[in-house]
C-alpha atoms as a PDB file:
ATOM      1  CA  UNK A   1       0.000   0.000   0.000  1.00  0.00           C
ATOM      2  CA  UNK A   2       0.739   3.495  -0.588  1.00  0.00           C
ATOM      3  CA  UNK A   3       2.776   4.975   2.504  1.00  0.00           C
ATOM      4  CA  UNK A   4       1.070   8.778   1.154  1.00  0.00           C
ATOM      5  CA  UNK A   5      -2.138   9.311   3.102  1.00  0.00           C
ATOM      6  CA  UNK A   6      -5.009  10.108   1.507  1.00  0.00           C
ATOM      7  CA  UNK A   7      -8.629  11.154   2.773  1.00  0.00           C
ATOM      8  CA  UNK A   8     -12.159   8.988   1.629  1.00  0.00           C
ATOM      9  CA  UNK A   9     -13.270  12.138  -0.626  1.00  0.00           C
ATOM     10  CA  UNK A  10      -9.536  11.279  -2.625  1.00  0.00           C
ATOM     11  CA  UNK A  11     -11.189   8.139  -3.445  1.00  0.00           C
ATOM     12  CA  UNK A  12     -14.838   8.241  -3.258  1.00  0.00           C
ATOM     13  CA  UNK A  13     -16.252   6.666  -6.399  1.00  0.00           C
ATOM     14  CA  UNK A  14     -19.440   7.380  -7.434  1.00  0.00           C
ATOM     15  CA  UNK A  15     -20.942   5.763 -10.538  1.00  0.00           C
ATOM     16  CA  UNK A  16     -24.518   4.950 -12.333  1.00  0.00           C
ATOM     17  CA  UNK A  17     -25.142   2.227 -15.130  1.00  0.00           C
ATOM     18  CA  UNK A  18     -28.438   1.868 -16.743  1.00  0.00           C
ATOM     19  CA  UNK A  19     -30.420  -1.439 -16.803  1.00  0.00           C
ATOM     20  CA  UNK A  20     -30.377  -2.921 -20.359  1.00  0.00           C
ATOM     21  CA  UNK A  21     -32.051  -6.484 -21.224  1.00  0.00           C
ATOM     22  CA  UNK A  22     -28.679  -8.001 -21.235  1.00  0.00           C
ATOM     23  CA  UNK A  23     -28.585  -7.608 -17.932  1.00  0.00           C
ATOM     24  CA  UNK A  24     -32.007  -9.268 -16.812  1.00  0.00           C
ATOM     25  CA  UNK A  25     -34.237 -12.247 -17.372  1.00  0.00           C
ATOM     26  CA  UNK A  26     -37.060 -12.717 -19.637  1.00  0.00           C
ATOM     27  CA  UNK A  27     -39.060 -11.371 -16.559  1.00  0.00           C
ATOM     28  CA  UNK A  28     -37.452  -7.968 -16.856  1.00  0.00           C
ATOM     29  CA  UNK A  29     -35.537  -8.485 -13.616  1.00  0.00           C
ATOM     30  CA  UNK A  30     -31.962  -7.629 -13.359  1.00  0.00           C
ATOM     31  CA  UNK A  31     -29.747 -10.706 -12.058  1.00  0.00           C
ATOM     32  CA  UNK A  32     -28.858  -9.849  -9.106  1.00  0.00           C
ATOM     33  CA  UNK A  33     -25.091 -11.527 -10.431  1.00  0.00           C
ATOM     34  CA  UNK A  34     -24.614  -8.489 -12.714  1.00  0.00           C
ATOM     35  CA  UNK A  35     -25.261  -5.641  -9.522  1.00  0.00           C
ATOM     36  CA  UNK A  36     -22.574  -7.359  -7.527  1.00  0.00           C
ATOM     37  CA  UNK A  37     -20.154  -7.545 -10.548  1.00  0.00           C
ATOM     38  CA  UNK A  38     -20.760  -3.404 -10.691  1.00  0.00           C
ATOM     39  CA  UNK A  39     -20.496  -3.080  -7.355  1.00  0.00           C
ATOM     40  CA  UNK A  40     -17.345  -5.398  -6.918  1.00  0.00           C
ATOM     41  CA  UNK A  41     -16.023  -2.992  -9.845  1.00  0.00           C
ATOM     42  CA  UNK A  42     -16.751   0.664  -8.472  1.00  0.00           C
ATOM     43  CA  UNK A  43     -15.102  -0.682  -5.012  1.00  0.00           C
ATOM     44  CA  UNK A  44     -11.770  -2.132  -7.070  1.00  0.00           C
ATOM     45  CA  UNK A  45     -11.808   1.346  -8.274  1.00  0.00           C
ATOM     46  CA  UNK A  46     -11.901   3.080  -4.849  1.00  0.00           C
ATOM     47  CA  UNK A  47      -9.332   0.266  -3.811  1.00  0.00           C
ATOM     48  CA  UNK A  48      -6.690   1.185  -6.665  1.00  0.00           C
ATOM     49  CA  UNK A  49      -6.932   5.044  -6.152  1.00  0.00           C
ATOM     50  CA  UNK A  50      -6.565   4.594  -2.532  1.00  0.00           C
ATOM     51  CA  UNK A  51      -3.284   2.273  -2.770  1.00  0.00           C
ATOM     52  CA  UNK A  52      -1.799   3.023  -6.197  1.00  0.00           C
ATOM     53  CA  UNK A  53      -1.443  -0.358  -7.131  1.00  0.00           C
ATOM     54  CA  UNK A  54      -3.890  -2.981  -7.926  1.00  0.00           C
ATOM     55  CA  UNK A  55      -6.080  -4.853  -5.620  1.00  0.00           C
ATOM     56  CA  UNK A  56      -8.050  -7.834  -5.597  1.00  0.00           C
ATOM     57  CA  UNK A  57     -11.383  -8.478  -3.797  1.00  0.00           C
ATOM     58  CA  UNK A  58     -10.672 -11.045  -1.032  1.00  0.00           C
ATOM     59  CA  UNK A  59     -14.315 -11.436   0.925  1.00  0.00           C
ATOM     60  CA  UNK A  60     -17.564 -10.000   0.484  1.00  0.00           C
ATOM     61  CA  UNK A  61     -19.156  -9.600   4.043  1.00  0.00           C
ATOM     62  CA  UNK A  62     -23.237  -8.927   3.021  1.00  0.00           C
ATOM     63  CA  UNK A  63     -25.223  -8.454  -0.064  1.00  0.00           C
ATOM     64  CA  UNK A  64     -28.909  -7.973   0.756  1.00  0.00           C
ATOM     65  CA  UNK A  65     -31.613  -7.000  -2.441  1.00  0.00           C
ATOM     66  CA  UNK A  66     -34.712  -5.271  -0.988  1.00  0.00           C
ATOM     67  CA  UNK A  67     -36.609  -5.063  -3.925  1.00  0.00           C
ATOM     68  CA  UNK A  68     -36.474  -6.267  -7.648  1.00  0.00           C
ATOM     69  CA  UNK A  69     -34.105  -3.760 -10.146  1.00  0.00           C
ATOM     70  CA  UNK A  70     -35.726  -3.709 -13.252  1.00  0.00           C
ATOM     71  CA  UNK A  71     -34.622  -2.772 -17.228  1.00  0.00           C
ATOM     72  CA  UNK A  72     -34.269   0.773 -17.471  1.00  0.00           C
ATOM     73  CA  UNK A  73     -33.587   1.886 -14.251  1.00  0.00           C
ATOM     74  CA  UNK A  74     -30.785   3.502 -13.035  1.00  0.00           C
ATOM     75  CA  UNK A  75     -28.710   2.191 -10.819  1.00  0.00           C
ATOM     76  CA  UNK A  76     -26.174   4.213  -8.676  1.00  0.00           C
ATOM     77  CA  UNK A  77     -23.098   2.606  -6.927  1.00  0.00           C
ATOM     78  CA  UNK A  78     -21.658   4.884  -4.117  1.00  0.00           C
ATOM     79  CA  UNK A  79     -18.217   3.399  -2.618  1.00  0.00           C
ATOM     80  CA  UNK A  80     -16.000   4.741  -0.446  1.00  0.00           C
ATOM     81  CA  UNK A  81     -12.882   3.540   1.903  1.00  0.00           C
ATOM     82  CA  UNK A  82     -13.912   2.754   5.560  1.00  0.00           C
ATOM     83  CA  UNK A  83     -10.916   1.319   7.282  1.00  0.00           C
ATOM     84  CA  UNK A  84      -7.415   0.832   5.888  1.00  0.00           C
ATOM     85  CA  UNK A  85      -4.507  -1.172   7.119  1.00  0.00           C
ATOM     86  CA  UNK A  86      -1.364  -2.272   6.395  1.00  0.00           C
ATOM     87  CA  UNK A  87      -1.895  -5.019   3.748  1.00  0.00           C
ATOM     88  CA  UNK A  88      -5.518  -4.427   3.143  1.00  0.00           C
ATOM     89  CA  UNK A  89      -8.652  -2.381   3.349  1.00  0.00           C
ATOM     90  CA  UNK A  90     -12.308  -2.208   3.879  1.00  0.00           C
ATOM     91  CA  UNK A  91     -14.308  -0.719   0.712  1.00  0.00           C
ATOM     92  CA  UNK A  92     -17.854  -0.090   0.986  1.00  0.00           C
ATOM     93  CA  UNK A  93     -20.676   0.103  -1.642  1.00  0.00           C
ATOM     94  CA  UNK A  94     -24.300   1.322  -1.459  1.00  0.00           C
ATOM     95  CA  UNK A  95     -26.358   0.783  -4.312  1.00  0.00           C
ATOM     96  CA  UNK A  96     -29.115   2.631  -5.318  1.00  0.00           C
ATOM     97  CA  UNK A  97     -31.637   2.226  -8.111  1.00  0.00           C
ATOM     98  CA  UNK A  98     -34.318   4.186  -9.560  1.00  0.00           C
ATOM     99  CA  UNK A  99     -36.635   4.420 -12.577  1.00  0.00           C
ATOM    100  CA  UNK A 100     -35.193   7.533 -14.248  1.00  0.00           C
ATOM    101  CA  UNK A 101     -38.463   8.567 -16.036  1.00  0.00           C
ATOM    102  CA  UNK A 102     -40.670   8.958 -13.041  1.00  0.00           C
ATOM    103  CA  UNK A 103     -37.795   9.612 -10.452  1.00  0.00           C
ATOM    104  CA  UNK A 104     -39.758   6.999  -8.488  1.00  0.00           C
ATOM    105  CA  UNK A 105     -36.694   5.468  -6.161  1.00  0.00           C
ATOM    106  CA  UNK A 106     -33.980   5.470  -4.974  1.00  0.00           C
ATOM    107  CA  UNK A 107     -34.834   1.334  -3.707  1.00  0.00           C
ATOM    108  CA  UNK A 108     -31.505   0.493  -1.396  1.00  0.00           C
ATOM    109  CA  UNK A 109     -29.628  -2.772  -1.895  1.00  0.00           C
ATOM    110  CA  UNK A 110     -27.711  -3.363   1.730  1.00  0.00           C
ATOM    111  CA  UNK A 111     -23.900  -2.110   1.092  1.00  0.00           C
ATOM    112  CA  UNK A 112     -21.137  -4.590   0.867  1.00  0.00           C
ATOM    113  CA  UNK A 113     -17.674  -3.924   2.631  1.00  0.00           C
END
């Protein structure tokens, strides 16, 4: 890890994807697979401007969908550090998703760290 110290807003991430129908079933719901790829991806992100150098994802602590995502909404990824240490770090994500025609939302999936 980087011995320069750097504060969360240095690294903050904060990015928003669209729901296409390569990302759902034939239902219209989004697999739930492809929202923890993003998220996994925003927090490598964070990860690699925090340290400098790159970073792998070794645990995923909670995942928790509290309602359906469906095509065409937007869906926000917020991730930030919370704890660095020597040889590794905390990352956390909070997802978000709305329908972006009726501004009906933001649902809450649980964050990951």
């Amino acid at each position: 890890m980087s011995t320069d110290a750097k504060p969360v807003s240095a690294t903050r991430l904060v990015m928003a994807q669209e729901m296409t129908p390569q990302d759902a079933n034939p239902a219209g719901n989004v697999h739930g697979g492809n929202i923890m790829r993003l998220a996994d991806s925003a927090a490598g992100v964070v990860a690699i401007r925090h340290s400098g150098r790159n970073c792998v994802t070794a645990a995923v602590d909670h995942f928790e969908f509290h309602a359906p995502v469906f095509i065409g909404n937007l869906v926000t990824f917020h991730a930030s550090v919370n704890y660095v240490g020597r040889t590794s770090m905390e990352v956390g994500v909070r997802v978000e998703a709305e329908e972006p025609r009726t501004g009906k939302g933001p649902t809450r999936i649980r964050p990951i760290s």
